[in-house]
Protein backbone atom coordinates (compact mmCIF):
# COMPACT_ATOMS: atom_id res chain seq x y z
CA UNK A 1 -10.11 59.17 -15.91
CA UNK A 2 -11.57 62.57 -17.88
CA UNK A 3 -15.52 62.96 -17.85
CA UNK A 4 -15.12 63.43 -21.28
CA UNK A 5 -12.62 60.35 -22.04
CA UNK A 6 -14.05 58.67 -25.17
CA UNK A 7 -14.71 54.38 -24.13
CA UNK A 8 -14.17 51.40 -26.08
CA UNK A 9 -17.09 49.85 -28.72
CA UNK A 10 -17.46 46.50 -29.30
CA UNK A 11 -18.84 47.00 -32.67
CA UNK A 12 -15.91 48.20 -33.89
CA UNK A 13 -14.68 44.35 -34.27
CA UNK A 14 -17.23 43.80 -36.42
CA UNK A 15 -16.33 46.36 -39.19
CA UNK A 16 -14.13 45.01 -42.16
CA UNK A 17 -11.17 47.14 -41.11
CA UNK A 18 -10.88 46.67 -37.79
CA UNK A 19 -12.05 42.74 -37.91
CA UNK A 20 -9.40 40.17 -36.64
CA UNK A 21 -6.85 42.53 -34.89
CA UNK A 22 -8.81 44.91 -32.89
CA UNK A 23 -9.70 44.58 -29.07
CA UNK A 24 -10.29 46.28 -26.11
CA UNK A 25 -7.10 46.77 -23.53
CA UNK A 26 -7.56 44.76 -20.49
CA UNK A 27 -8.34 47.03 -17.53
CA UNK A 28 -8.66 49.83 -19.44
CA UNK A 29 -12.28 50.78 -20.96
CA UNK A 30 -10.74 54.08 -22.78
CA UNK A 31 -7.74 52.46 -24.55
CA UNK A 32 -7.81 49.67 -27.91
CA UNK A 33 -5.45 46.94 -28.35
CA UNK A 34 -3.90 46.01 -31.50
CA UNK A 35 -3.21 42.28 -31.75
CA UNK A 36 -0.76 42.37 -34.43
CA UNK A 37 1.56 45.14 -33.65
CA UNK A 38 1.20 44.86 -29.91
CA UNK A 39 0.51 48.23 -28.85
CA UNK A 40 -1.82 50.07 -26.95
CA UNK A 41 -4.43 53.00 -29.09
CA UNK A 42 -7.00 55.52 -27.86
CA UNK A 43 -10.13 54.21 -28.23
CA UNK A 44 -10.93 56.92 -31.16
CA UNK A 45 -12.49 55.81 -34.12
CA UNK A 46 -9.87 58.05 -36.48
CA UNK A 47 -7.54 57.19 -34.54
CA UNK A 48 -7.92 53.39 -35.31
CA UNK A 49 -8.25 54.07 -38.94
CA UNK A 50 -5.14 56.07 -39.81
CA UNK A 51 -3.27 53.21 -37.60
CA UNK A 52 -5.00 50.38 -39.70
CA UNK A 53 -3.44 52.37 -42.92
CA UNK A 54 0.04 52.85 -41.11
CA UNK A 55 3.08 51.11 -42.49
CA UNK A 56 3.77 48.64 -39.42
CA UNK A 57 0.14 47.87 -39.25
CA UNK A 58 0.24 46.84 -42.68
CA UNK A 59 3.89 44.66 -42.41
CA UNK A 60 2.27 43.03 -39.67
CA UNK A 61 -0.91 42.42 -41.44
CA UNK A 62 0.79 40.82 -44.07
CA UNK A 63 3.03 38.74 -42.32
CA UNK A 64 -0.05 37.07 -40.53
CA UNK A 65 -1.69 35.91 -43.39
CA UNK A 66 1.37 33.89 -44.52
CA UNK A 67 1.71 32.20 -40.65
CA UNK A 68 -2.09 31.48 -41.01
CA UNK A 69 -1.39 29.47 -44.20
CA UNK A 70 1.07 27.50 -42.86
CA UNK A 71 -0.16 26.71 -40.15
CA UNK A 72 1.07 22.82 -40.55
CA UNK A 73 4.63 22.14 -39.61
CA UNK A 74 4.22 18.96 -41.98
CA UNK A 75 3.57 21.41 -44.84
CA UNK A 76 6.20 24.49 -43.64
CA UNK A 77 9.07 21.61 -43.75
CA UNK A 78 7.89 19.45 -46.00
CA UNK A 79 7.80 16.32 -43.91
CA UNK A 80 5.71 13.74 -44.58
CA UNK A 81 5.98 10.84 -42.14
CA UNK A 82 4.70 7.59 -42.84
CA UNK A 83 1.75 5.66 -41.01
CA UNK A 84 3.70 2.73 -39.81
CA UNK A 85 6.70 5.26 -38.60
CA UNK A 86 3.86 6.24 -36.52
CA UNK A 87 2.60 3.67 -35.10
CA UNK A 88 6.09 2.04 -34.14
CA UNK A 89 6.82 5.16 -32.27
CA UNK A 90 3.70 5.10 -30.23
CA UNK A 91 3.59 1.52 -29.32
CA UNK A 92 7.55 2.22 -28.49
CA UNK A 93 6.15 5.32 -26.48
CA UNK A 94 3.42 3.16 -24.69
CA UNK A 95 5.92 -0.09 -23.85
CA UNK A 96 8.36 2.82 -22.17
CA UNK A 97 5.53 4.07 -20.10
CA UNK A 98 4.41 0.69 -18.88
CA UNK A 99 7.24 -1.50 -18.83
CA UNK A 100 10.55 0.86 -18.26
CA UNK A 101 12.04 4.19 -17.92
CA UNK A 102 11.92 6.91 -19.76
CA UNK A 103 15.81 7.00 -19.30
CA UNK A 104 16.55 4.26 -21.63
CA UNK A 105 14.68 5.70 -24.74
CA UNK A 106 17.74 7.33 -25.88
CA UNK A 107 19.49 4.47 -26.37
CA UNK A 108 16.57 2.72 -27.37
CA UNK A 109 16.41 5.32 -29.99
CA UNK A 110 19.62 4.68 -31.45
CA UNK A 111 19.67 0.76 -31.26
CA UNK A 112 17.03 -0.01 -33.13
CA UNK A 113 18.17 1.35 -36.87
CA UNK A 114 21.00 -0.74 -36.58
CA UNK A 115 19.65 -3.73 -36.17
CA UNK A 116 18.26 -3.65 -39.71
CA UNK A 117 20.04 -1.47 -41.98
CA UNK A 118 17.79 -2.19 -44.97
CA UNK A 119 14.93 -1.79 -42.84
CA UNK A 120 12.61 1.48 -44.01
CA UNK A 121 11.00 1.45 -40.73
CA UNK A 122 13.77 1.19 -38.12
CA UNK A 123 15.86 3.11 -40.28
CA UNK A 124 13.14 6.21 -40.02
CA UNK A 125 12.57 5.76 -36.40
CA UNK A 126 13.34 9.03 -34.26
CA UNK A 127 12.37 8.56 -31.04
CA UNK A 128 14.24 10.13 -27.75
CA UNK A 129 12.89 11.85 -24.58
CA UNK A 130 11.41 14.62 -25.30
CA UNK A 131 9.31 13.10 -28.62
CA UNK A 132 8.34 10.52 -26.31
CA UNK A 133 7.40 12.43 -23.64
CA UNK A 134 5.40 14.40 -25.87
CA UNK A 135 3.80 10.96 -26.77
CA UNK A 136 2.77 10.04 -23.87
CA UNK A 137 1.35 13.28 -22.29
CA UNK A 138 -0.42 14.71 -25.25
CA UNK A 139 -1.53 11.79 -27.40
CA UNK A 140 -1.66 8.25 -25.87
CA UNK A 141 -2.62 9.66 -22.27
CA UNK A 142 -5.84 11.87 -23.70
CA UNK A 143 -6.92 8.66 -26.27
CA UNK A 144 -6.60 6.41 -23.28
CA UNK A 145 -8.57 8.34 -20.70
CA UNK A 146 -11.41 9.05 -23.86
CA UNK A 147 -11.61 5.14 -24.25
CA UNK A 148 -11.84 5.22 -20.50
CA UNK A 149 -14.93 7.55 -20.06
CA UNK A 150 -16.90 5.85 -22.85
CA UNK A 151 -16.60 2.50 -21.76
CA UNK A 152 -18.01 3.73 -18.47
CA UNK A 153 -20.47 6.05 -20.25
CA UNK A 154 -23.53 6.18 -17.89
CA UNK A 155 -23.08 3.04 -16.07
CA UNK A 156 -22.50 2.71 -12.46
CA UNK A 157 -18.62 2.95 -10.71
CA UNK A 158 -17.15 3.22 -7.81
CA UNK A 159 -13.68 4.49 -6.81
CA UNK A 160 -10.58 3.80 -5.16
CA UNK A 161 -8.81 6.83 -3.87
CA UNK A 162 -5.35 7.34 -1.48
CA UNK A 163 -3.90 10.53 -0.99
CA UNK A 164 -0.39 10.61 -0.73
CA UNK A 165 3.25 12.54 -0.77
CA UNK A 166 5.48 11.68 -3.89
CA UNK A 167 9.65 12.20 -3.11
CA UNK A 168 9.46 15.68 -4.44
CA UNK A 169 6.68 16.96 -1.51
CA UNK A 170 4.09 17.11 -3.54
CA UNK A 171 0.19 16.20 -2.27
CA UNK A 172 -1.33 13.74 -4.87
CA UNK A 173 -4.79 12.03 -4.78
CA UNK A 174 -4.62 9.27 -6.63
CA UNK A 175 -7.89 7.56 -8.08
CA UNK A 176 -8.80 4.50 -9.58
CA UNK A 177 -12.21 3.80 -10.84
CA UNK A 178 -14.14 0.01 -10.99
CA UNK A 179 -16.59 -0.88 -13.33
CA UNK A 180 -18.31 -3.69 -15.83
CA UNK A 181 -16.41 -2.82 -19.30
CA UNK A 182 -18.83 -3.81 -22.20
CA UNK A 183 -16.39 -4.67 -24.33
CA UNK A 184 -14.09 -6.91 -22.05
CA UNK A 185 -17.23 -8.16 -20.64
CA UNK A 186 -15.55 -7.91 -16.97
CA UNK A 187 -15.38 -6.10 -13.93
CA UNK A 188 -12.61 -4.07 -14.50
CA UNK A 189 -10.42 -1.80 -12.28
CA UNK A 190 -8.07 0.80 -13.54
CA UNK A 191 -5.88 3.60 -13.19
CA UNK A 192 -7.98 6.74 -13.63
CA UNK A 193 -6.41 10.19 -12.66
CA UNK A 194 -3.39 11.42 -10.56
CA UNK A 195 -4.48 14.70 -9.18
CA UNK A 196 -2.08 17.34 -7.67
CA UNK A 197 -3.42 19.04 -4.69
CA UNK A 198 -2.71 21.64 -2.61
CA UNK A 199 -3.22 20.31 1.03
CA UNK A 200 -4.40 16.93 2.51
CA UNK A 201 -7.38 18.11 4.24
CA UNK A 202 -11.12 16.64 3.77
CA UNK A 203 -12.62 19.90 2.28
CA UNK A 204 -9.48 20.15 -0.24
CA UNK A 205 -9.70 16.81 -1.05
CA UNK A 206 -13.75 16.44 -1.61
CA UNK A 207 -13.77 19.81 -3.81
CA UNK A 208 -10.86 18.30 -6.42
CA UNK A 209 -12.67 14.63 -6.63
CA UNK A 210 -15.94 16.51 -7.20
CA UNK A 211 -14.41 19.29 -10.03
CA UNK A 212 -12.84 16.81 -12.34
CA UNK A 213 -15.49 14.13 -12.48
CA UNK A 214 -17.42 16.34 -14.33
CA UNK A 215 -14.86 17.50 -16.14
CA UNK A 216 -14.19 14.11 -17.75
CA UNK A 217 -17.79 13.41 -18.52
CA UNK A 218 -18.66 11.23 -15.60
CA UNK A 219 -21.84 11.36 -13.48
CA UNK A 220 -21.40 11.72 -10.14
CA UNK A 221 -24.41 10.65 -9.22
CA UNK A 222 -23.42 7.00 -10.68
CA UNK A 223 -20.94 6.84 -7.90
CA UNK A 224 -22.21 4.14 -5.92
CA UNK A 225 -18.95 3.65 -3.74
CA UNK A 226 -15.14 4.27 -2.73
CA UNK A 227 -12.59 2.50 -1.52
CA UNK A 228 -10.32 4.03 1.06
CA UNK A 229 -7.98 3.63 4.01
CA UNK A 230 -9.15 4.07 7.53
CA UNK A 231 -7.31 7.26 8.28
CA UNK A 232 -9.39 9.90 10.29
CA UNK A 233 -9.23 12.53 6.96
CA UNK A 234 -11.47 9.59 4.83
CA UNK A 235 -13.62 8.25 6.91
CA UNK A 236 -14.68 10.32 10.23
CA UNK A 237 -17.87 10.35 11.26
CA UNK A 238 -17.66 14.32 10.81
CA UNK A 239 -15.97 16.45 8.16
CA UNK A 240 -14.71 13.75 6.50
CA UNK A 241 -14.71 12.64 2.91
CA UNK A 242 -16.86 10.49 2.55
CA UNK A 243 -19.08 12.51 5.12
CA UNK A 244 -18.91 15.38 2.76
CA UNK A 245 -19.28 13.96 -0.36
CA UNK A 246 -22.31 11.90 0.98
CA UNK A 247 -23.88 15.17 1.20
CA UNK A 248 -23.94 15.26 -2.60
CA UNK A 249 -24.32 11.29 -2.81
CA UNK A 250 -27.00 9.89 0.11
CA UNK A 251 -26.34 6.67 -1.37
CA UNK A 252 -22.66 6.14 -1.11
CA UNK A 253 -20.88 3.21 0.44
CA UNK A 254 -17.91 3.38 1.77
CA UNK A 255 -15.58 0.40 2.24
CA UNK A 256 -12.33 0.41 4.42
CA UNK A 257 -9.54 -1.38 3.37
CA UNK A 258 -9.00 -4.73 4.37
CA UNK A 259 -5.23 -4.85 4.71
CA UNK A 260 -5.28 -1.62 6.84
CA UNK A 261 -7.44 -2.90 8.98
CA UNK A 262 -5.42 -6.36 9.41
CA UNK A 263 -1.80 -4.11 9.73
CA UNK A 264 -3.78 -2.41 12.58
CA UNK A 265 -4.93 -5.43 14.34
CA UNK A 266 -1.55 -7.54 13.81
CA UNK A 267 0.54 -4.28 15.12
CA UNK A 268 -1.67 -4.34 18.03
CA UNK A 269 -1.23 -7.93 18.56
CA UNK A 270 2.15 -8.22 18.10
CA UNK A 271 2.58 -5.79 21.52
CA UNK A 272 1.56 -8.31 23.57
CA UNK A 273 4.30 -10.76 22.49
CA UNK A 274 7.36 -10.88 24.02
CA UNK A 275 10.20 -8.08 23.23
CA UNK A 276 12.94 -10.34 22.44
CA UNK A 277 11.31 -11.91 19.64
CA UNK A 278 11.34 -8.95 17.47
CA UNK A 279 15.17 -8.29 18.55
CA UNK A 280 15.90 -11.50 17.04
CA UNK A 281 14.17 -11.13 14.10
CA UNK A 282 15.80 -7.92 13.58
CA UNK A 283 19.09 -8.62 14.19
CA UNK A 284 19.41 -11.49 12.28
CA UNK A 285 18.73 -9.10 9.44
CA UNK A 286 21.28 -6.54 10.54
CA UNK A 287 24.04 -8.73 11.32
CA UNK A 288 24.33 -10.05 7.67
CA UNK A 289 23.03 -6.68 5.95
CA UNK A 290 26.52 -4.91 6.29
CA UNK A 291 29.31 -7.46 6.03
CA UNK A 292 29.80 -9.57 3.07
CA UNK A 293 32.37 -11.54 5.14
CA UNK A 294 29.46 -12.75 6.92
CA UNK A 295 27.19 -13.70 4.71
CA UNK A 296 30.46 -16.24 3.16
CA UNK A 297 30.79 -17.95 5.86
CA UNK A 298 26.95 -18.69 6.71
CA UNK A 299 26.35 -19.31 3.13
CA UNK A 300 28.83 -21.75 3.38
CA UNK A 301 27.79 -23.20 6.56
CA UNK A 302 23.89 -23.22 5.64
CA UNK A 303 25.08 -24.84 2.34
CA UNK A 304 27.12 -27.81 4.15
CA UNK A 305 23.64 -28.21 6.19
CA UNK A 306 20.69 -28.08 4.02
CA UNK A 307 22.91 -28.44 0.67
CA UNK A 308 21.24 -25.42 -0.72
CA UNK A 309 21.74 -21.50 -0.17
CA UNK A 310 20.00 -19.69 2.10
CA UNK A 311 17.55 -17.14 1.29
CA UNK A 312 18.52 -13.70 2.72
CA UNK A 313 16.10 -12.30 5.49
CA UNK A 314 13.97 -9.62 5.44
CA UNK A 315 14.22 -6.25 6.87
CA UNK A 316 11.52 -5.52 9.50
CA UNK A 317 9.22 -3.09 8.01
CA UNK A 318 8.13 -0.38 10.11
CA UNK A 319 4.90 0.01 8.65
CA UNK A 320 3.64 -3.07 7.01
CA UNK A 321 3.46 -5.38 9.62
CA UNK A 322 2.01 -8.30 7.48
CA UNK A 323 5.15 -8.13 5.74
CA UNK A 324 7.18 -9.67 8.80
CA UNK A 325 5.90 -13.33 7.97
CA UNK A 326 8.26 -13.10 4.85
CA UNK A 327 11.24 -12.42 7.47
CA UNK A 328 9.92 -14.88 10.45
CA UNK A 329 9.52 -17.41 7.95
CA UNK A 330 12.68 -17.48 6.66
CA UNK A 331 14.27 -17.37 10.22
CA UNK A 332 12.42 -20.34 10.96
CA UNK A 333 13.50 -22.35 8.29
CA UNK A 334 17.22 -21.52 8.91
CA UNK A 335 16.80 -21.83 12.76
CA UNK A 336 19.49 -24.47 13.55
CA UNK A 337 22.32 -23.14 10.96
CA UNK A 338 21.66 -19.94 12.28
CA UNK A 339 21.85 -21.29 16.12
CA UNK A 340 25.50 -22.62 15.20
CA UNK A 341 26.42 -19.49 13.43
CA UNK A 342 25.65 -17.58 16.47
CA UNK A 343 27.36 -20.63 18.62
CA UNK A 344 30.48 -20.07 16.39
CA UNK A 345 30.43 -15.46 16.32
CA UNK A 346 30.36 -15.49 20.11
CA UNK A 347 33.46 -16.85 20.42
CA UNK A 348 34.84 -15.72 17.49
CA UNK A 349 33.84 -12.15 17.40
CA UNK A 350 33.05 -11.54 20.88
CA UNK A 351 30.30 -9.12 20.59
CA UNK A 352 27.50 -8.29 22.60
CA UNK A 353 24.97 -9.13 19.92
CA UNK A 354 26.11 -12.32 18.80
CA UNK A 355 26.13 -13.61 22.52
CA UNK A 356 22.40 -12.20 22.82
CA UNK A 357 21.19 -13.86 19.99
CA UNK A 358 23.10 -17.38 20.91
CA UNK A 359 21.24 -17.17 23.83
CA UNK A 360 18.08 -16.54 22.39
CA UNK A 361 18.24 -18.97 19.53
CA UNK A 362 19.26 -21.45 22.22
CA UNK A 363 16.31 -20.76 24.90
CA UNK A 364 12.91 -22.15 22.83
CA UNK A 365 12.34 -18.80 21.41
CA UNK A 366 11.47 -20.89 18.24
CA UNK A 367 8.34 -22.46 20.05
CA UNK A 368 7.34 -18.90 20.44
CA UNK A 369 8.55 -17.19 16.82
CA UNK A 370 6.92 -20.91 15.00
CA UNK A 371 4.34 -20.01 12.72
CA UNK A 372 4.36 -23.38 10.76
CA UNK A 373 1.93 -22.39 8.20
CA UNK A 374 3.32 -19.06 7.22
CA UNK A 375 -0.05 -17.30 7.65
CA UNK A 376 -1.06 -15.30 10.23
CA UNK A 377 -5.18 -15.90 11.03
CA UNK A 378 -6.22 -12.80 12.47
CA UNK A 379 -9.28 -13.34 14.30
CA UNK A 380 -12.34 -11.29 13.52
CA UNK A 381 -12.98 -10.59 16.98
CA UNK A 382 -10.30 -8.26 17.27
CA UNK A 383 -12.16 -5.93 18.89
CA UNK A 384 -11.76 -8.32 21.85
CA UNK A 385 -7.61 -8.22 21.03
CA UNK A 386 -6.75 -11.38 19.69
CA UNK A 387 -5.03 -12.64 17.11
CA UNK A 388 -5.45 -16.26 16.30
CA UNK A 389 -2.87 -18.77 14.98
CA UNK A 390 -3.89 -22.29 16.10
CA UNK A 391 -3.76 -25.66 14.56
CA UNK A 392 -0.28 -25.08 13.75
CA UNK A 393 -0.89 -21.35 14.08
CA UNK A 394 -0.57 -19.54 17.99
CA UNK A 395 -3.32 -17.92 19.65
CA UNK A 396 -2.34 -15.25 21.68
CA UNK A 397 -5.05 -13.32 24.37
CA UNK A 398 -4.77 -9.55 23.49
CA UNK A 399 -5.84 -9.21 27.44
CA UNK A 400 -2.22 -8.97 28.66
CA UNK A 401 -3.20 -7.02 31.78
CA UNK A 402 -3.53 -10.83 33.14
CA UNK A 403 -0.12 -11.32 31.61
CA UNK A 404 -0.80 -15.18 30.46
CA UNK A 405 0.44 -16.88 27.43
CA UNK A 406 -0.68 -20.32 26.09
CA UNK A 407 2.75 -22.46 25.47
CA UNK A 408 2.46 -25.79 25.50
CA UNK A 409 5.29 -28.87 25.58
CA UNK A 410 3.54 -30.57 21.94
CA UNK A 411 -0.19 -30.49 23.15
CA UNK A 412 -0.76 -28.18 26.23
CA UNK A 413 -4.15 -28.70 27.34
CA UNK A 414 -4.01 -28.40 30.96
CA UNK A 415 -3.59 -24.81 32.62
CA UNK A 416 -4.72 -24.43 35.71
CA UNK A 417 -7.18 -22.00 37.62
CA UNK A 418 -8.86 -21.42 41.08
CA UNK A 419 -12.10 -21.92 41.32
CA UNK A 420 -14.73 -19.36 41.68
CA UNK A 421 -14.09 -18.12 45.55
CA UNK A 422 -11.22 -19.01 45.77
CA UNK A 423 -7.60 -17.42 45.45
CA UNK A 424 -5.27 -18.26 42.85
CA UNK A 425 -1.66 -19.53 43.74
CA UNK A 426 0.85 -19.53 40.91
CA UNK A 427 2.94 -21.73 42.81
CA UNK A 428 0.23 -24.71 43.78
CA UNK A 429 -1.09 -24.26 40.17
CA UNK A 430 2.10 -25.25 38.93
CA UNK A 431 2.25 -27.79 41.51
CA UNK A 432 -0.55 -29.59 40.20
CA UNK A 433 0.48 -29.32 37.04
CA UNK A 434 3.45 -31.10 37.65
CA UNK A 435 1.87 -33.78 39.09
CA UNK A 436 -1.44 -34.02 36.78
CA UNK A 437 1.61 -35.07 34.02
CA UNK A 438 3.25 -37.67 36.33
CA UNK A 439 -0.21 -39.50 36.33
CA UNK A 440 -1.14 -38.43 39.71
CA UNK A 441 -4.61 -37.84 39.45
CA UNK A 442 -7.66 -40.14 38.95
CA UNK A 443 -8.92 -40.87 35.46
CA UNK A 444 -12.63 -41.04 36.57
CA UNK A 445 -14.42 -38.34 34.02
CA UNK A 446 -15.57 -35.41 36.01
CA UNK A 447 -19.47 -35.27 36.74
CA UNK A 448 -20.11 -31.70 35.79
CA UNK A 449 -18.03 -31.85 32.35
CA UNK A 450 -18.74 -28.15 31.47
CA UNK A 451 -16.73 -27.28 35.00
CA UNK A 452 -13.51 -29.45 33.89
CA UNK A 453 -12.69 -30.12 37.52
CA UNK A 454 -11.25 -33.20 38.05
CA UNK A 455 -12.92 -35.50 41.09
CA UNK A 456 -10.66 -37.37 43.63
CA UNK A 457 -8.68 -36.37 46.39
CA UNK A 458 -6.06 -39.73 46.79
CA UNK A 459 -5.65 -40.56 43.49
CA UNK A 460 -3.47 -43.45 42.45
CA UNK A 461 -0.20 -43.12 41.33
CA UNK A 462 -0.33 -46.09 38.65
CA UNK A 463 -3.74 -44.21 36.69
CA UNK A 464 -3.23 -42.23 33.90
CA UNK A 465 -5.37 -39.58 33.02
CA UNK A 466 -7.72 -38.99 30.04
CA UNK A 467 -6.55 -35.97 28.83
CA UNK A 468 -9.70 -35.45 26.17
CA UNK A 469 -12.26 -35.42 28.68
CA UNK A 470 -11.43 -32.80 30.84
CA UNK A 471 -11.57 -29.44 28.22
CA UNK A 472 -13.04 -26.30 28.51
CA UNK A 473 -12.39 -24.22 25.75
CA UNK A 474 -13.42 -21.08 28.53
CA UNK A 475 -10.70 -21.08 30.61
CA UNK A 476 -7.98 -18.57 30.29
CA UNK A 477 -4.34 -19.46 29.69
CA UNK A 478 -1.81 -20.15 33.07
CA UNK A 479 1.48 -18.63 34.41
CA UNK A 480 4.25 -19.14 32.46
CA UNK A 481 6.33 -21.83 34.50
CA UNK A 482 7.18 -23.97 31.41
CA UNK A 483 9.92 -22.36 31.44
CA UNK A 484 11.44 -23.54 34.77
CA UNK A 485 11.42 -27.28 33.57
CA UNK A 486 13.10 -26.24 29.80
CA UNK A 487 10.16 -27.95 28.33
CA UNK A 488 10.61 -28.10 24.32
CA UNK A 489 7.95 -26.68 22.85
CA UNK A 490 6.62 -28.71 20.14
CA UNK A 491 3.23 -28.07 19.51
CA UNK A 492 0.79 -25.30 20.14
CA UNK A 493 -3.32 -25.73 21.11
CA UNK A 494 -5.97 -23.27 22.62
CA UNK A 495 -7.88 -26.06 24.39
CA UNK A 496 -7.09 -26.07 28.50
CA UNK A 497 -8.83 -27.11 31.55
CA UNK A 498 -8.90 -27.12 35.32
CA UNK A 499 -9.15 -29.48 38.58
CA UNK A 500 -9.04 -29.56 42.56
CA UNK A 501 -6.49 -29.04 44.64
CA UNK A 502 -5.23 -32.31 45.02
C-alpha cells in the first residue's frame, strides 16, 4: 500500500449522492464499493462523483427504485389469496407435521379439489412439498416456539435433554422443557429445540444448551433442573454436564432416568440366570421370523388348541431389556402348543434347533422363564444385585459366586444349610431334604425360632411337619438338586429354613 494512498470516509454515506449505494470494500481501506453496479472504485472523492453521473450507475439506480416498490410478490403478480385459503393450508401443513409424512402431501394436494368441485375453498387449495415445507419451517415452527417462550416467560423450568445420532450421522441434542402453563393451568412438558452439534462431548454440549437459551428469551437462571440418562458424558462427577453447567447454576438438580437405571439393573440381573433361557426365548422368535410355512402350521395348531390365533413373539432387543417381558410373556402363554410344535419339527425337520428347543420346552424351563404377573419388580436394593419377582414373581440372588437358585416344587420353603462351624455337604443337604418331605422329622417347634433348626434326632416316621414354623427369611437359597427328582415346578417363594443333621 502507497504512503500516499488516499483511505476510505465514512461520511461520504451520508451525502445525498453517495447515500444508499456507497460503501467501503471489505479488506480494503483504500478502495469504495458500489452496491448497485457491483464494482470496486478508488476511494477518491471525484472519482465517486463522475461514477455516480455515469450511465450504468444511473440504469442501475433506476432499476432499484422500481424493485424497492414492489417489493410484495402479492402486489408484482397480482395475487390476492383469501383468509380461509390460508388457514386450510396451515392447519393441512400442521396435521402433516404431526400426524404423517411429508410424502403424502402431494397427493393430498390433488385429492382434495375433487372432492367438492363447487367448493371455493378446496378448489383454491395449492398445497405440495415444498409450500408445505415452507409452512412448517418458516411460519408455524417460529409462532409455535413464540407461544412457547411466553407461556414460560419468567417462571421456573426444567429440562429434558438426550443427545443422540440421527440415520444420516449427524450429532443432535434434543431438548424438552417442563413447566406450569398459565393458560392450560397444568404442568406441561414439550418439545422445545432440536439442536445440531458438532461433537458429543460435555464442553460441546454445555456451550450449545447455554447459547440458545438466551437466544430464545429464556433465563437460565430459572433452570431449576434436567432430566438425563446416566451416561458418563451427563452426569460425571467431573467435566460433565451437569458438572459444568452447575458452575453457572449452584442450584441445579439433576435427575437420572428411571428406566435407564432399571435396563441397567435388569441386564445385570438377567446374567445370573441360566443361558438356555434366553436361547429359547430367542429362537422361538427366529424359527417363525423367516418361514411363512411355519407360522401356517402353528397358527393352525395353536388355533385347534386355544381356538384363537396366536400372537407373534417378540424379537429380543439388544438394548432395552425391559422390553423382553413382551416376548417371555407371550412364550408363556403359548408354552404347551409350542412344546408340541417342537415335539412335531424334530421329527419332521430334523434340525439341530428344533431338537434343542423340544428338549428345553420339555425339561421345566417354564418354572424358571414363569413370570405370572408380567412385571418384573426390580428391587431397590440393587446395589446388593437382586432382582425381585416373588408372590408370583422370582427372586433371584445377584450373588452367583455361591451359585444358588431358589426353585421350589409349588411352595419351596425348606433349603438347607450347615450350621455355623460346620462344613456344608451338598449331598447330606439334599439328603435331608428328601426326607424332611417324607415326614421324617419331628413336628415339635424349634426352641430358638430365629435359628430355624429343627430339634430331634429319632423322629417318627408317622409326624408330619409344620412347615410355617420353621422360616427364616435369612438364609440363603440351596444346591440345585430339584432337578434330579424332575420335580414340577409350580410355585415360587423366597421364604426357606434349616435343621440338624438328622
Amino acid at each position: 500500500m502507497s504512503r500516499n494512498a488516499r483511505h476510505y470516509r465514512a461520511a461520504w454515506e451520508a451525502e445525498a449522492q453517495f447515500s444508499g449505494w456507497l460503501m467501503c470494500a471489505e479488506g480494503d481501506p483504500t478502495k469504495a464499493f458500489c452496491k448497485l453496479c457491483k464494482c470496486l472504485l478508488q476511494a477518491h472523492k471525484k472519482d465517486l462523483s463522475n461514477h455516480a453521473k455515469c450511465k450504468k450507475h444511473l440504469e442501475a439506480f433506476k432499476y432499484s427504485q422500481v424493485s424497492f416498490n414492489n417489493t410484495k410478490l402479492t402486489k408484482f403478480f397480482g395475487v390476492n389469496i383469501p383468509e380461509d385459503r390460508k388457514l386450510a393450508e396451515l392447519k393441512m401443513a400442521a396435521f402433516i407435521a404431526e400426524h404423517g409424512s411429508i410424502l403424502t402431501v402431494d397427493h393430498l394436494g390433488n385429492l382434495l379439489p375433487s372432492l367438492d368441485k363447487s367448493s371455493a375453498l378446496l378448489s383454491g387449495i395449492k398445497l405440495h412439498r415444498t409450500k408445505s415445507s415452507g409452512l412448517i419451517s418458516n411460519v408455524i415452527s417460529p409462532c409455535m416456539l413464540e407461544d412457547l417462550i411466553q407461556d414460560i416467560g419468567d417462571k421456573s423450568y426444567s429440562m429434558i435433554i438426550d443427545e443422540s445420532t440421527s440415520v444420516d450421522t449427524k450429532k443432535t441434542l434434543c431438548i424438552m422443557v417442563r413447566y406450569f402453563s398459565e393458560k392450560k393451568m397444568k404442568i406441561v412438558t414439550t418439545f422445545y429445540r432440536l439442536l445440531e452439534i458438532e461433537a458429543g462431548d460435555a464442553e460441546t454440549l454445555t456451550n450449545t444448551f447455554k447459547n440458545q437459551l438466551p437466544l430464545d428469551g429464556l433465563n437460565i437462571n430459572n433452570l431449576i433442573g434436567i432430566g438425563v440418562d446416566g451416561a458418563n458424558v451427563m452426569v460425571g462427577e467431573h467435566h460433565s454436564f451437569s458438572s459444568i453447567l452447575r458452575e453457572d447454576v449452584p442450584h441445579l438438580i439433576t435427575i437420572k432416568c428411571v428406566s435407564h437405571s432399571l435396563h441397567l439393573a435388569a441386564e445385570n440381573a438377567c446374567k445370573i440366570l441360566p443361558r438356555h433361557l434366553e436361547y429359547i426365548v430367542r429362537e422361538c422368535h427366529n424359527w417363525f421370523s423367516y418361514s411363512s410355512k411355519r407360522q401356517i402350521e402353528y397358527s393352525l395348531l395353536y388355533e385347534t388348541i386355544a381356538g384363537k390365533k396366536p400372537l407373534k413373539i417378540d424379537k429380543l432387543s439388544g438394548t432395552r431389556w425391559l422390553a423382553r417381558i413382551s416376548a417371555i410373556t407371550k412364550i408363556l402363554e403359548q408354552w404347551d402348543a409350542l412344546q408340541l410344535h417342537f415335539q412335531l419339527a424334530k421329527d419332521k425337520e430334523r434340525c439341530y434347533t428344533s431338537g434343542q428347543l423340544d428338549l428345553m420346552l420339555s425339561n421345566h424351563a417354564k418354572g424358571k422363564l414363569a413370570i405370572p404377573d408380567r412385571r418384573i419388580k426390580i428391587s431397590s436394593d440393587h446395589a446388593k444385585g437382586k432382582l425381585a419377582i416373588a408372590d408370583r414373581q422370582i427372586k433371584i440372588s445377584a450373588d452367583h459366586a455361591k451359585g444358588k437358585s431358589a426353585i421350589a416344587d409349588r411352595r419351596i420353603k425348606n433349603f438347607v444349610r450347615p450350621r455355623e462351624g460346620e462344613v456344608g455337604d451338598s449331598r447330606l443337604r439334599h439328603k435331608n431334604f428328601i426326607r424332611l418331605r417324607e415326614g421324617q422329622v419331628d413336628d415339635s417347634r424349634p426352641t430358638n425360632k430365629n435359628s430355624g433348626v429343627l430339634p430331634g434326632r429319632n423322629p417318627s416316621r408317622n409326624k408330619k411337619v409344620h412347615m410355617d414354623g420353621y422360616s427364616d427369611n435369612r438364609v440363603y437359597s440351596g444346591p440345585d438338586h430339584i432337578h434330579q427328582n424332575n420335580w414340577r415346578v409350580g410355585h415360587v417363594s423366597t421364604t426357606y429354613f434349616t435343621f440338624d443333621e438328622i
